[in-house]
C-alpha atoms as a PDB file:
ATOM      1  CA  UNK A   1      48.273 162.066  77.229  1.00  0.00           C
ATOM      2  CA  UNK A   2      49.470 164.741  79.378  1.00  0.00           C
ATOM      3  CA  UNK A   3      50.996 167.744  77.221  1.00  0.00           C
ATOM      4  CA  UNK A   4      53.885 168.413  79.507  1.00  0.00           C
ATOM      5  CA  UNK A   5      54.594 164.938  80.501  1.00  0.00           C
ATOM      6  CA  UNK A   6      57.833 162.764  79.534  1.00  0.00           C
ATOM      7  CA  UNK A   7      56.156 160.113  77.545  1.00  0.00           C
ATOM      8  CA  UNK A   8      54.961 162.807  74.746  1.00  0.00           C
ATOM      9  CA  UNK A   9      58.446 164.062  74.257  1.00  0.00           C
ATOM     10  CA  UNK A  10      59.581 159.929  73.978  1.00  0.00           C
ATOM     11  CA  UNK A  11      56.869 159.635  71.496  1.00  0.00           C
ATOM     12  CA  UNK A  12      57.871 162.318  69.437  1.00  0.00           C
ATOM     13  CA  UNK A  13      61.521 161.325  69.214  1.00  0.00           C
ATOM     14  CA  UNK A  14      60.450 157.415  68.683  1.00  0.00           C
ATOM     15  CA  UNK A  15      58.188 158.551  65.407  1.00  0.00           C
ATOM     16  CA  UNK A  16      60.861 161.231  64.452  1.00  0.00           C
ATOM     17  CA  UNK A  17      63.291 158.428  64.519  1.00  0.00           C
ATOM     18  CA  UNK A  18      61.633 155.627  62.325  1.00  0.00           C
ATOM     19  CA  UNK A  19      60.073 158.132  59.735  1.00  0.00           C
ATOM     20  CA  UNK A  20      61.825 158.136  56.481  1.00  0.00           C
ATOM     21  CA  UNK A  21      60.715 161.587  55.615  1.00  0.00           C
ATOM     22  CA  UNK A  22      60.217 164.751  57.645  1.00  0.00           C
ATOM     23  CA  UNK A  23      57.478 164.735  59.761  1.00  0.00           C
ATOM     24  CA  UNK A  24      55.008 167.149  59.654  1.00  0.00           C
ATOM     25  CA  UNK A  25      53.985 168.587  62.898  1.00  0.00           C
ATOM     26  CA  UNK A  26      50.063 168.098  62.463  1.00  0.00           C
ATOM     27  CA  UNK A  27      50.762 164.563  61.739  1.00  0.00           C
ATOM     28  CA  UNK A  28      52.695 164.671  64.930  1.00  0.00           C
ATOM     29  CA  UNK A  29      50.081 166.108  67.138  1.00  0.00           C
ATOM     30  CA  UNK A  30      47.779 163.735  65.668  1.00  0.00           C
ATOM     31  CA  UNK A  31      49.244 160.590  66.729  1.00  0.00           C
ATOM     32  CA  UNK A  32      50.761 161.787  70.198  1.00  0.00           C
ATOM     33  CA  UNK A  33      47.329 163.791  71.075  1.00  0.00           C
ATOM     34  CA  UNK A  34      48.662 167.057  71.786  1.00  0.00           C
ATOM     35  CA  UNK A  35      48.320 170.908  70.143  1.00  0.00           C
ATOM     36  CA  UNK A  36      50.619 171.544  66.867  1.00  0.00           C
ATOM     37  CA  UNK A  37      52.076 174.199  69.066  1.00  0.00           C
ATOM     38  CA  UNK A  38      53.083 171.463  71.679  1.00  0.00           C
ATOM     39  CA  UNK A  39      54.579 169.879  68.809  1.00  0.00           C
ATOM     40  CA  UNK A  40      56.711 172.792  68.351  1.00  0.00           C
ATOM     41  CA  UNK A  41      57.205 173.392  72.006  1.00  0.00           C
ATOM     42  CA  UNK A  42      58.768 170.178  72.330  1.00  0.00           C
ATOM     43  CA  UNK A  43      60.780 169.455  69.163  1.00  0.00           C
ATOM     44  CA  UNK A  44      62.035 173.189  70.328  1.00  0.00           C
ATOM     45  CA  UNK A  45      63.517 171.652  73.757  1.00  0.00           C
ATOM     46  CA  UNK A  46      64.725 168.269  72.093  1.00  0.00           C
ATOM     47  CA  UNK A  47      66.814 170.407  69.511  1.00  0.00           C
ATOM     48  CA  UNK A  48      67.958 172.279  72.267  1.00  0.00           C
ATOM     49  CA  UNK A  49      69.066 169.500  74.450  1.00  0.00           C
ATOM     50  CA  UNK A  50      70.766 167.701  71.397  1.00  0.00           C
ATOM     51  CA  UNK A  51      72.768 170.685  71.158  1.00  0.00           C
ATOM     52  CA  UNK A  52      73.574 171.591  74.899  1.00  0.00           C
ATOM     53  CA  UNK A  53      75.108 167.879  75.442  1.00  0.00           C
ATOM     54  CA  UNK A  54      76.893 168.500  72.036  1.00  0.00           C
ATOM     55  CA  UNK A  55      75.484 165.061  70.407  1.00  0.00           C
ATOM     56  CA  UNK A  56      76.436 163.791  67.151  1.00  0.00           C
ATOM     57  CA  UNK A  57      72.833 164.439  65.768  1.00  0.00           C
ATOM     58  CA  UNK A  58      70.103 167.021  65.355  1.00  0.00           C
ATOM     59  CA  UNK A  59      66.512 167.562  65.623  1.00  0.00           C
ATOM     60  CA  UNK A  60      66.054 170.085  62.847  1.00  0.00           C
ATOM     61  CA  UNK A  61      63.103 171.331  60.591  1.00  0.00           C
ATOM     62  CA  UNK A  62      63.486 170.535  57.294  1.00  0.00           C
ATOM     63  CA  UNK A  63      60.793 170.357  54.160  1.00  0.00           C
ATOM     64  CA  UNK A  64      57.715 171.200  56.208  1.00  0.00           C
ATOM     65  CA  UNK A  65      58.363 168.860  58.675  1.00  0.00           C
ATOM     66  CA  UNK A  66      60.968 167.339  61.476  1.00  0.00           C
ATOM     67  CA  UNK A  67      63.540 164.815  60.932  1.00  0.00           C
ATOM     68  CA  UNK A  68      67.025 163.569  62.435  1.00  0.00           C
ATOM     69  CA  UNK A  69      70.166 164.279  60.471  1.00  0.00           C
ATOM     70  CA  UNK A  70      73.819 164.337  61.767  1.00  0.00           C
ATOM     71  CA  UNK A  71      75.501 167.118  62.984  1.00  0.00           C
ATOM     72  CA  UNK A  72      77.451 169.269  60.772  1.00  0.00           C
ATOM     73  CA  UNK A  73      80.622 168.567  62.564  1.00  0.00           C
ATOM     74  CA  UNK A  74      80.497 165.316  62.565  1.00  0.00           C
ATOM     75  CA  UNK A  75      80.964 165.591  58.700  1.00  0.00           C
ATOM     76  CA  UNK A  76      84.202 163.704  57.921  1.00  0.00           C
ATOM     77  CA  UNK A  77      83.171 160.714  60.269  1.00  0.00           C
ATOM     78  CA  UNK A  78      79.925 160.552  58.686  1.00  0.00           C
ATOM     79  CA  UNK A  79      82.499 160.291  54.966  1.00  0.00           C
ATOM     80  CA  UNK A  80      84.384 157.737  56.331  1.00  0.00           C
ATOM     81  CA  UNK A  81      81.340 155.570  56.535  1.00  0.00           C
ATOM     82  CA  UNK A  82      79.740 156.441  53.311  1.00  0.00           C
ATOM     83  CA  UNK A  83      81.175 154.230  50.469  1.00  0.00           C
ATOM     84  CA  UNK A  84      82.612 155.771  47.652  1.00  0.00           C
ATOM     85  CA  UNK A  85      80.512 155.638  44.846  1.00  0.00           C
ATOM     86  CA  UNK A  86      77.395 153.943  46.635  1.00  0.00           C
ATOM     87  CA  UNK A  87      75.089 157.029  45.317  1.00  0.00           C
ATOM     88  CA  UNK A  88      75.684 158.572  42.243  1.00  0.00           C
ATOM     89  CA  UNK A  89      76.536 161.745  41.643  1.00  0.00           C
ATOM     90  CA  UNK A  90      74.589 164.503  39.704  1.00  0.00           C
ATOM     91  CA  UNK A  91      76.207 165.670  36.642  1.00  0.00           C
ATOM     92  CA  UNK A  92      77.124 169.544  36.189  1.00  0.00           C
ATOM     93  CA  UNK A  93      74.353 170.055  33.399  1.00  0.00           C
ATOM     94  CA  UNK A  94      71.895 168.033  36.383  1.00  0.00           C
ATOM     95  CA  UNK A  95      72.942 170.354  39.061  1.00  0.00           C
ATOM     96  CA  UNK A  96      72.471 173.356  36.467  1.00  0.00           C
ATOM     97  CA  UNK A  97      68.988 172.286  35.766  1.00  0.00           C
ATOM     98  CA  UNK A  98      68.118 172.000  39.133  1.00  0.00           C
ATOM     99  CA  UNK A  99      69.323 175.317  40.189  1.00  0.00           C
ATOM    100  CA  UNK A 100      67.439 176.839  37.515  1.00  0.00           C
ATOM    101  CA  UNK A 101      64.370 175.017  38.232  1.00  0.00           C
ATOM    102  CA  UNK A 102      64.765 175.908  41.783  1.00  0.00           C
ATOM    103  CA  UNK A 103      64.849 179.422  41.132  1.00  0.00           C
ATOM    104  CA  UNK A 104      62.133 179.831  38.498  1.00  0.00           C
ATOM    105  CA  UNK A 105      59.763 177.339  39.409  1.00  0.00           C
ATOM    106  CA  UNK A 106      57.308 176.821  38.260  1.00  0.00           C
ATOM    107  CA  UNK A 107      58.564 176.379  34.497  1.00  0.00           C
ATOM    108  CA  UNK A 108      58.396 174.240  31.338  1.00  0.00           C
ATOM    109  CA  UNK A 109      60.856 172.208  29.974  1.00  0.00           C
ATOM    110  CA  UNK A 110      61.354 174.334  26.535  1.00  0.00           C
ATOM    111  CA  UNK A 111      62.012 177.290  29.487  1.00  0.00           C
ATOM    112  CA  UNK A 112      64.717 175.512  31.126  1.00  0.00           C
ATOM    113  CA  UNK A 113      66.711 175.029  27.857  1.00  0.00           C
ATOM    114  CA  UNK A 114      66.066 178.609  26.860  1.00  0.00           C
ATOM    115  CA  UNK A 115      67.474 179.242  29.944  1.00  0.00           C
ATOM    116  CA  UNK A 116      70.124 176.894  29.424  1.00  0.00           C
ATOM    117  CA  UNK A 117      71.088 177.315  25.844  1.00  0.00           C
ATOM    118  CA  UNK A 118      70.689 173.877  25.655  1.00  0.00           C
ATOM    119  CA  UNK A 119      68.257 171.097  25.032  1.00  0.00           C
ATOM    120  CA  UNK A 120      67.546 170.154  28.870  1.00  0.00           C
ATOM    121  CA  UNK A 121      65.686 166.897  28.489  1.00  0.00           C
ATOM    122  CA  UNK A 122      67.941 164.515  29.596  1.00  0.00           C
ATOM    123  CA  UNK A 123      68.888 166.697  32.444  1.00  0.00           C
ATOM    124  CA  UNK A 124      65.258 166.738  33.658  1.00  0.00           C
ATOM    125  CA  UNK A 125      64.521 162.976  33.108  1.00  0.00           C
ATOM    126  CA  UNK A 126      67.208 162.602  35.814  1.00  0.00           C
ATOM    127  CA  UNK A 127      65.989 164.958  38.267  1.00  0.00           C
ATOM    128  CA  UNK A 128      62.625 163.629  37.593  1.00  0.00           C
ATOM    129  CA  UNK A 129      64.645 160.221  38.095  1.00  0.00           C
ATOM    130  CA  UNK A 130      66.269 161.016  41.452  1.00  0.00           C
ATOM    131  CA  UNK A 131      62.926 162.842  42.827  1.00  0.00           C
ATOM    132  CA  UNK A 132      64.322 165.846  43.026  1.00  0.00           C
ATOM    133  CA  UNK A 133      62.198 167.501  40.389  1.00  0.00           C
ATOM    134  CA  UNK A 134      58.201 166.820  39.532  1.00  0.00           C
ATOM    135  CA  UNK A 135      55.407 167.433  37.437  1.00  0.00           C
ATOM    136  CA  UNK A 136      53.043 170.141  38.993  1.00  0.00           C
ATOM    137  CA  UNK A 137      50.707 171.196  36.346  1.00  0.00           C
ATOM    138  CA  UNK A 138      50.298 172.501  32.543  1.00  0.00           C
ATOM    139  CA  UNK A 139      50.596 175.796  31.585  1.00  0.00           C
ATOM    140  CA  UNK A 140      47.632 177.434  30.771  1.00  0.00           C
ATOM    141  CA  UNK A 141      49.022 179.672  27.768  1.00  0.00           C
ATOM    142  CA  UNK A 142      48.838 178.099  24.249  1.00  0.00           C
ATOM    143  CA  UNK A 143      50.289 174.066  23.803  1.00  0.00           C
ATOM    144  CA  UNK A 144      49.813 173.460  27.538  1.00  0.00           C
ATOM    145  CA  UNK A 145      53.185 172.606  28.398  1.00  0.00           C
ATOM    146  CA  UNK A 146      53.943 170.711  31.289  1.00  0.00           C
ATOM    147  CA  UNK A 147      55.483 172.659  34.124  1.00  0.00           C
ATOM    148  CA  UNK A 148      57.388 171.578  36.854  1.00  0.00           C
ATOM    149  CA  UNK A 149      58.873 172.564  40.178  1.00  0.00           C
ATOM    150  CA  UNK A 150      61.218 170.684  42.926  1.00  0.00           C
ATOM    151  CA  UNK A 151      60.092 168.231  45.615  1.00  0.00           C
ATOM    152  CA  UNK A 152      59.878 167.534  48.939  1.00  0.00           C
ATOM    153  CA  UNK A 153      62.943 165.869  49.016  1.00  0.00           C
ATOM    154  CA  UNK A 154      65.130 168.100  47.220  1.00  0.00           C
ATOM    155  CA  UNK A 155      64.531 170.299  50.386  1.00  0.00           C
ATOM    156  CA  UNK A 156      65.324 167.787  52.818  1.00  0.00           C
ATOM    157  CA  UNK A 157      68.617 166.731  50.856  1.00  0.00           C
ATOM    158  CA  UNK A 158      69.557 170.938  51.514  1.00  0.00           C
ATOM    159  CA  UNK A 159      68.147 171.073  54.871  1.00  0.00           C
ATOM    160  CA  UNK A 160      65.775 173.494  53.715  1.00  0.00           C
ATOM    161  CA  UNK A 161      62.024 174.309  54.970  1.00  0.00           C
ATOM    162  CA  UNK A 162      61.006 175.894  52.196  1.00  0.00           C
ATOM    163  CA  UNK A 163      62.678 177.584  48.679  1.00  0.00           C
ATOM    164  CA  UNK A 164      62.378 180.670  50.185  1.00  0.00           C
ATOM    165  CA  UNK A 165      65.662 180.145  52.300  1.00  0.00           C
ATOM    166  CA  UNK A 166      67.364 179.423  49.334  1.00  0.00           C
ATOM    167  CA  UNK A 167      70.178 182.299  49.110  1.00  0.00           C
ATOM    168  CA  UNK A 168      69.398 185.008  47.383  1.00  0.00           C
ATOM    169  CA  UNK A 169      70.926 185.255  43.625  1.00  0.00           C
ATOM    170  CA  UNK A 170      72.568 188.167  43.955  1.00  0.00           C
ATOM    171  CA  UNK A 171      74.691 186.191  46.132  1.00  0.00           C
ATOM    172  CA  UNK A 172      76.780 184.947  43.183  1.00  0.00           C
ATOM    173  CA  UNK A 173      76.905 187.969  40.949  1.00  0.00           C
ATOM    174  CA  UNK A 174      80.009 189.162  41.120  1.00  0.00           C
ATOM    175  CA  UNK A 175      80.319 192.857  41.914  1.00  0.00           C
ATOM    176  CA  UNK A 176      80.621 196.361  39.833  1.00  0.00           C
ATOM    177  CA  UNK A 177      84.341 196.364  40.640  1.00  0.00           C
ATOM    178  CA  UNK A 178      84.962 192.645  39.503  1.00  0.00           C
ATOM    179  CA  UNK A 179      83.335 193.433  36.327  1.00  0.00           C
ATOM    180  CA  UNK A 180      84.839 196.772  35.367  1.00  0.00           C
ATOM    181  CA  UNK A 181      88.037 195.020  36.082  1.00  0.00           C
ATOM    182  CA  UNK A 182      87.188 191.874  33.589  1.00  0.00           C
ATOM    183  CA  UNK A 183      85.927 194.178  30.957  1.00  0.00           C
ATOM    184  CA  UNK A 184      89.184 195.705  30.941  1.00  0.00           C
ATOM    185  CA  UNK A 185      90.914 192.825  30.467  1.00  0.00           C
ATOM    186  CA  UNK A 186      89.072 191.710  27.683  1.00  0.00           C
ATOM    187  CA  UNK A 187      89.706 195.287  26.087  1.00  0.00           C
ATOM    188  CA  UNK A 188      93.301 195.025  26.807  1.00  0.00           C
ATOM    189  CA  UNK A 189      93.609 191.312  25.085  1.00  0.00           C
ATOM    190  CA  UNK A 190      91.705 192.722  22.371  1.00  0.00           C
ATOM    191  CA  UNK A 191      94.078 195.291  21.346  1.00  0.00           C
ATOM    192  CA  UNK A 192      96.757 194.429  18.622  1.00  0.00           C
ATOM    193  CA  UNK A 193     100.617 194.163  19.512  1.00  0.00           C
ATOM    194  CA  UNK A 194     103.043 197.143  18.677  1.00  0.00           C
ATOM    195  CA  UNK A 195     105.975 196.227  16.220  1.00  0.00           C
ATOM    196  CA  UNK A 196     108.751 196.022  18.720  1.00  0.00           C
ATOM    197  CA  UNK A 197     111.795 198.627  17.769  1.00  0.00           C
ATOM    198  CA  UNK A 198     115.397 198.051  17.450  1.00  0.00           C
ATOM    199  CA  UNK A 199     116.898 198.225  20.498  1.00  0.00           C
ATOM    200  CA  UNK A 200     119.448 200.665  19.299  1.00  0.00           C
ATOM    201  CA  UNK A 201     116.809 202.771  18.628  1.00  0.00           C
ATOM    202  CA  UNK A 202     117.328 203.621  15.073  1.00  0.00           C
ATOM    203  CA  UNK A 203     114.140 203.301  12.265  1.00  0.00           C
ATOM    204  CA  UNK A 204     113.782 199.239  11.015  1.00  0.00           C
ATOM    205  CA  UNK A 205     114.167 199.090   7.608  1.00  0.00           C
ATOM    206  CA  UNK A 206     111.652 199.093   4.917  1.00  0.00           C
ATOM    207  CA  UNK A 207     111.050 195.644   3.935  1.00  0.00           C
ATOM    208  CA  UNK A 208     112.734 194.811   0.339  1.00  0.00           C
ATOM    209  CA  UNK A 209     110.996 191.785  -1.666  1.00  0.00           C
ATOM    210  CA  UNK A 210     114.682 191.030  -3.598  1.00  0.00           C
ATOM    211  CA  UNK A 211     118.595 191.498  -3.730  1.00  0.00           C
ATOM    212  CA  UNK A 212     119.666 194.577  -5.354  1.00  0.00           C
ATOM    213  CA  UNK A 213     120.439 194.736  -8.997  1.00  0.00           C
ATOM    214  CA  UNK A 214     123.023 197.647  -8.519  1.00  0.00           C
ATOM    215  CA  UNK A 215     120.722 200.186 -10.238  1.00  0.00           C
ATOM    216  CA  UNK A 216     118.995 201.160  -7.294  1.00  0.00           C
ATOM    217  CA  UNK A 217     115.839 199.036  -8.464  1.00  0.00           C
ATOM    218  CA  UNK A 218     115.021 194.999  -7.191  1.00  0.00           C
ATOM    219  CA  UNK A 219     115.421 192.307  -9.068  1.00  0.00           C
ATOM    220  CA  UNK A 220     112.207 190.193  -9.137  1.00  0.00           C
ATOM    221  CA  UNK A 221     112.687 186.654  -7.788  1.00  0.00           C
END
Protein backbone atom coordinates (compact mmCIF):
# COMPACT_ATOMS: atom_id res chain seq x y z
CA UNK A 1 0.00 0.00 0.00
CA UNK A 2 1.06 3.31 -1.06
CA UNK A 3 2.10 5.56 2.08
CA UNK A 4 0.55 8.72 0.80
CA UNK A 5 -2.41 7.24 -0.82
CA UNK A 6 -6.24 7.63 0.33
CA UNK A 7 -6.94 4.07 1.13
CA UNK A 8 -4.21 4.08 4.13
CA UNK A 9 -5.78 7.06 5.75
CA UNK A 10 -9.51 4.99 5.26
CA UNK A 11 -7.82 2.12 6.85
CA UNK A 12 -6.64 3.85 9.70
CA UNK A 13 -9.92 5.55 10.54
CA UNK A 14 -11.94 2.06 9.81
CA UNK A 15 -9.55 0.17 12.61
CA UNK A 16 -9.55 3.39 14.82
CA UNK A 17 -13.25 3.18 14.65
CA UNK A 18 -14.07 -0.54 15.61
CA UNK A 19 -11.21 -0.82 18.29
CA UNK A 20 -12.46 -0.78 21.76
CA UNK A 21 -9.24 0.46 23.16
CA UNK A 22 -6.64 2.92 21.93
CA UNK A 23 -4.70 1.82 19.28
CA UNK A 24 -1.25 1.73 19.38
CA UNK A 25 0.51 3.13 16.45
CA UNK A 26 2.93 0.05 15.78
CA UNK A 27 -0.07 -2.08 15.75
CA UNK A 28 -1.34 0.39 13.25
CA UNK A 29 1.53 0.37 10.91
CA UNK A 30 1.47 -3.24 11.14
CA UNK A 31 -1.79 -3.98 9.71
CA UNK A 32 -1.99 -0.97 7.13
CA UNK A 33 1.85 -1.63 5.97
CA UNK A 34 3.23 1.66 6.44
CA UNK A 35 6.19 3.41 8.86
CA UNK A 36 5.00 4.22 12.64
CA UNK A 37 5.87 7.71 11.60
CA UNK A 38 3.23 7.48 8.71
CA UNK A 39 1.04 6.43 11.37
CA UNK A 40 1.59 9.62 13.04
CA UNK A 41 1.69 11.61 9.88
CA UNK A 42 -1.69 10.64 9.16
CA UNK A 43 -3.64 10.40 12.43
CA UNK A 44 -1.87 14.11 12.58
CA UNK A 45 -3.99 15.27 9.34
CA UNK A 46 -7.25 13.26 10.35
CA UNK A 47 -7.22 15.17 13.81
CA UNK A 48 -6.69 18.12 11.97
CA UNK A 49 -9.42 17.79 9.50
CA UNK A 50 -11.92 16.67 12.32
CA UNK A 51 -11.22 19.89 13.78
CA UNK A 52 -11.12 22.32 10.69
CA UNK A 53 -14.83 21.08 9.63
CA UNK A 54 -15.67 21.50 13.41
CA UNK A 55 -17.12 17.72 13.74
CA UNK A 56 -18.71 16.38 16.71
CA UNK A 57 -15.72 13.93 17.29
CA UNK A 58 -11.96 13.68 17.66
CA UNK A 59 -9.04 11.74 16.67
CA UNK A 60 -6.95 12.14 19.79
CA UNK A 61 -4.00 10.21 21.50
CA UNK A 62 -4.85 8.79 24.49
CA UNK A 63 -3.09 5.80 26.73
CA UNK A 64 -0.31 5.01 24.27
CA UNK A 65 -2.41 4.76 21.54
CA UNK A 66 -5.31 6.46 19.16
CA UNK A 67 -8.92 6.32 19.67
CA UNK A 68 -12.25 8.34 18.79
CA UNK A 69 -13.98 10.21 21.57
CA UNK A 70 -16.51 13.13 21.26
CA UNK A 71 -15.72 16.51 21.22
CA UNK A 72 -15.58 18.46 24.30
CA UNK A 73 -18.31 20.73 23.21
CA UNK A 74 -20.52 18.50 22.37
CA UNK A 75 -20.68 17.65 26.18
CA UNK A 76 -24.31 18.29 27.22
CA UNK A 77 -25.68 16.44 24.03
CA UNK A 78 -23.52 13.63 24.68
CA UNK A 79 -25.54 13.88 28.73
CA UNK A 80 -28.67 13.92 27.27
CA UNK A 81 -28.06 10.53 25.80
CA UNK A 82 -26.33 8.92 28.66
CA UNK A 83 -28.92 7.43 31.12
CA UNK A 84 -28.86 8.42 34.49
CA UNK A 85 -27.49 5.96 36.58
CA UNK A 86 -26.48 3.39 33.73
CA UNK A 87 -22.67 3.44 35.17
CA UNK A 88 -22.02 3.78 38.58
CA UNK A 89 -20.37 6.24 40.14
CA UNK A 90 -17.06 6.09 42.17
CA UNK A 91 -17.39 6.87 45.73
CA UNK A 92 -15.29 9.88 47.34
CA UNK A 93 -12.99 7.41 49.41
CA UNK A 94 -12.67 5.47 45.51
CA UNK A 95 -11.75 8.63 43.83
CA UNK A 96 -9.31 9.40 46.90
CA UNK A 97 -7.61 6.13 46.44
CA UNK A 98 -7.18 6.54 43.01
CA UNK A 99 -5.68 9.90 43.13
CA UNK A 100 -3.28 8.72 45.56
CA UNK A 101 -2.40 5.72 43.69
CA UNK A 102 -2.03 7.81 40.68
CA UNK A 103 0.40 9.96 42.19
CA UNK A 104 2.59 7.50 44.10
CA UNK A 105 2.50 4.60 42.05
CA UNK A 106 3.86 2.22 42.40
CA UNK A 107 2.64 1.46 46.13
CA UNK A 108 1.22 -1.17 48.52
CA UNK A 109 -1.96 -1.34 49.89
CA UNK A 110 -0.82 -0.80 53.76
CA UNK A 111 0.82 2.61 51.89
CA UNK A 112 -2.34 3.81 50.56
CA UNK A 113 -4.11 3.68 53.99
CA UNK A 114 -1.12 5.27 55.66
CA UNK A 115 -1.65 7.70 53.27
CA UNK A 116 -5.18 7.73 53.81
CA UNK A 117 -5.59 7.41 57.51
CA UNK A 118 -7.74 4.80 56.73
CA UNK A 119 -8.00 1.13 56.04
CA UNK A 120 -8.14 1.37 52.03
CA UNK A 121 -9.14 -2.15 51.13
CA UNK A 122 -12.41 -1.84 50.04
CA UNK A 123 -11.52 1.22 48.14
CA UNK A 124 -8.92 -0.75 46.14
CA UNK A 125 -11.07 -3.91 45.54
CA UNK A 126 -13.22 -1.43 43.56
CA UNK A 127 -10.67 0.17 41.55
CA UNK A 128 -9.24 -3.19 41.03
CA UNK A 129 -13.08 -3.92 40.21
CA UNK A 130 -13.64 -1.14 37.65
CA UNK A 131 -9.98 -1.69 36.00
CA UNK A 132 -8.84 1.30 36.90
CA UNK A 133 -6.18 0.06 39.27
CA UNK A 134 -3.85 -3.35 38.94
CA UNK A 135 -1.45 -5.53 40.38
CA UNK A 136 2.14 -4.78 39.02
CA UNK A 137 4.52 -6.55 41.20
CA UNK A 138 5.71 -7.29 44.99
CA UNK A 139 7.83 -5.24 46.78
CA UNK A 140 11.08 -6.42 47.23
CA UNK A 141 11.67 -5.06 50.94
CA UNK A 142 10.66 -7.44 53.81
CA UNK A 143 6.78 -9.29 53.57
CA UNK A 144 6.71 -8.71 49.80
CA UNK A 145 3.73 -6.73 49.60
CA UNK A 146 1.87 -6.48 46.60
CA UNK A 147 2.18 -3.18 44.80
CA UNK A 148 0.08 -1.68 42.44
CA UNK A 149 -0.25 1.12 39.93
CA UNK A 150 -3.22 2.39 37.45
CA UNK A 151 -4.15 0.96 34.04
CA UNK A 152 -4.48 1.51 30.70
CA UNK A 153 -7.82 2.47 30.96
CA UNK A 154 -7.79 4.78 33.73
CA UNK A 155 -5.79 6.93 31.16
CA UNK A 156 -8.12 6.65 28.45
CA UNK A 157 -11.20 7.46 30.82
CA UNK A 158 -8.88 11.09 31.48
CA UNK A 159 -7.77 11.41 28.02
CA UNK A 160 -4.39 11.03 29.14
CA UNK A 161 -1.16 9.51 27.25
CA UNK A 162 0.67 8.91 30.00
CA UNK A 163 0.67 9.92 34.13
CA UNK A 164 3.07 12.28 33.41
CA UNK A 165 0.40 14.85 32.09
CA UNK A 166 -1.33 14.48 35.11
CA UNK A 167 -1.28 18.17 36.71
CA UNK A 168 1.18 18.85 38.82
CA UNK A 169 0.25 18.72 42.77
CA UNK A 170 1.16 21.85 43.59
CA UNK A 171 -1.73 22.71 41.57
CA UNK A 172 -4.10 22.26 44.53
CA UNK A 173 -2.06 23.56 47.41
CA UNK A 174 -3.41 26.48 48.30
CA UNK A 175 -1.00 29.40 48.55
CA UNK A 176 1.25 31.19 51.44
CA UNK A 177 -1.36 33.95 51.59
CA UNK A 178 -4.44 31.51 51.88
CA UNK A 179 -2.75 29.85 54.66
CA UNK A 180 -1.46 32.72 56.76
CA UNK A 181 -4.95 33.94 56.43
CA UNK A 182 -6.59 30.43 57.78
CA UNK A 183 -4.09 30.20 60.51
CA UNK A 184 -5.30 33.37 61.70
CA UNK A 185 -8.57 32.45 61.84
CA UNK A 186 -8.07 29.52 63.73
CA UNK A 187 -5.99 31.75 66.27
CA UNK A 188 -8.71 34.22 66.40
CA UNK A 189 -11.57 31.38 67.17
CA UNK A 190 -9.24 30.10 69.60
CA UNK A 191 -9.10 33.02 71.78
CA UNK A 192 -11.62 33.29 74.76
CA UNK A 193 -14.53 35.99 74.80
CA UNK A 194 -14.13 39.28 76.91
CA UNK A 195 -16.87 39.78 79.70
CA UNK A 196 -18.96 42.36 77.98
CA UNK A 197 -19.27 45.77 80.26
CA UNK A 198 -22.22 47.68 81.28
CA UNK A 199 -23.14 49.85 78.83
CA UNK A 200 -23.21 52.74 81.18
CA UNK A 201 -19.86 52.14 81.70
CA UNK A 202 -19.65 51.82 85.37
CA UNK A 203 -17.64 48.51 87.15
CA UNK A 204 -20.27 45.15 87.22
CA UNK A 205 -20.67 44.13 90.47
CA UNK A 206 -18.91 41.52 92.39
CA UNK A 207 -20.93 38.50 92.30
CA UNK A 208 -22.73 37.82 95.88
CA UNK A 209 -23.66 33.97 96.58
CA UNK A 210 -26.80 35.25 99.10
CA UNK A 211 -29.23 38.12 100.29
CA UNK A 212 -27.82 40.30 102.84
CA UNK A 213 -28.27 39.66 106.48
CA UNK A 214 -28.03 43.47 107.38
CA UNK A 215 -24.62 43.01 109.07
CA UNK A 216 -22.69 43.53 106.13
CA UNK A 217 -21.98 39.62 105.94
CA UNK A 218 -24.25 36.85 103.54
CA UNK A 219 -26.45 34.69 104.73
CA UNK A 220 -25.68 31.13 103.49
CA UNK A 221 -28.52 29.58 101.46
Amino acid sequence: MTDDSMEARRAVEAIVMVADEPVAPGLIAQLVEISIDRVEAVCARLAEEYRSEERGFELVRVAGGYCFRSHPDAESYVKRFVVSGQSARLSSAALETLAIVAYKQPLSRAQVSAIRGVNAEGAMRTLQQRGLVQEIGRDPGPGSARLFATTPAFLQRLGLDSVDELPPLVDFVPGAEVIEALEASLMADSRPNPIPEPEDGSSSPAPTHGPEDGSGGVVAV
